[in-house]
Protein backbone atom coordinates (compact mmCIF):
# COMPACT_ATOMS: atom_id res chain seq x y z
CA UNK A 1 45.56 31.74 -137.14
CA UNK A 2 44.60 35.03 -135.59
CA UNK A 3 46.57 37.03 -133.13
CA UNK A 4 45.93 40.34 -131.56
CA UNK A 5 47.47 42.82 -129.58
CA UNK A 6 46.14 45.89 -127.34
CA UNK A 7 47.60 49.23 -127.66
CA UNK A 8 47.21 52.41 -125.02
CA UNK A 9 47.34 55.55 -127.20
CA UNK A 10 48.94 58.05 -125.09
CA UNK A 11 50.40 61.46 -126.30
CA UNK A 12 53.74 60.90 -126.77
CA UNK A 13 53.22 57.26 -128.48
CA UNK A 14 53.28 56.87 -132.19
CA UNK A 15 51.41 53.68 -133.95
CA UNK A 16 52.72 52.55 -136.93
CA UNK A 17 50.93 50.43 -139.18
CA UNK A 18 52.61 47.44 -140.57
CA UNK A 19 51.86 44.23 -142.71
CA UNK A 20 51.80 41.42 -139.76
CA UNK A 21 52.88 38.04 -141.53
CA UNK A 22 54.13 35.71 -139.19
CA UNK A 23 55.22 33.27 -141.91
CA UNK A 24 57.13 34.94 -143.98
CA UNK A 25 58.99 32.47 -145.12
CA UNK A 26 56.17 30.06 -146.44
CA UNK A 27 54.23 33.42 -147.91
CA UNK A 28 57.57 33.81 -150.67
CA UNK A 29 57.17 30.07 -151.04
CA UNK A 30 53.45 30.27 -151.79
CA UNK A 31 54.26 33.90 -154.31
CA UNK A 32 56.95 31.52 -156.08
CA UNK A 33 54.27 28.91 -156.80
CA UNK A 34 56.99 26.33 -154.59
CA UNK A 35 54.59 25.98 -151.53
CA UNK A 36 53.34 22.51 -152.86
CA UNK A 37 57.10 20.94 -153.39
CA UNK A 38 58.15 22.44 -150.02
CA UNK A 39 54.96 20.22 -147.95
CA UNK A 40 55.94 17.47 -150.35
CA UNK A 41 59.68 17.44 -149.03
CA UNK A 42 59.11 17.69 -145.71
CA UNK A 43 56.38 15.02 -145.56
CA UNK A 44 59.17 12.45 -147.23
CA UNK A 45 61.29 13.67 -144.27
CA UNK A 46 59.15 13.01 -141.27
């Protein structure tokens, strides 16, 4: 999924730059190596 957003630079504004993860939660999953069990447990659920 890609998202964007449009900024205005004006003098008194400041941009930051930031890492954009919108799944955060499923991104320390998939670091930990437990992305696989998670799908498996919710697919038993549904």
């Amino acid at each position: 999924m890609k998202t964007s957003r449009k900024w205005r630079k004006t003098p008194d504004t400041t941009i930051f730059e930031y890492d954009c993860d919108s799944y955060p939660f499923y991104r320390g999953l998939e670091l930990e190596g437990r992305l696989d069990e998670f799908r498996e447990r919710m697919s038993r659920q549904r």
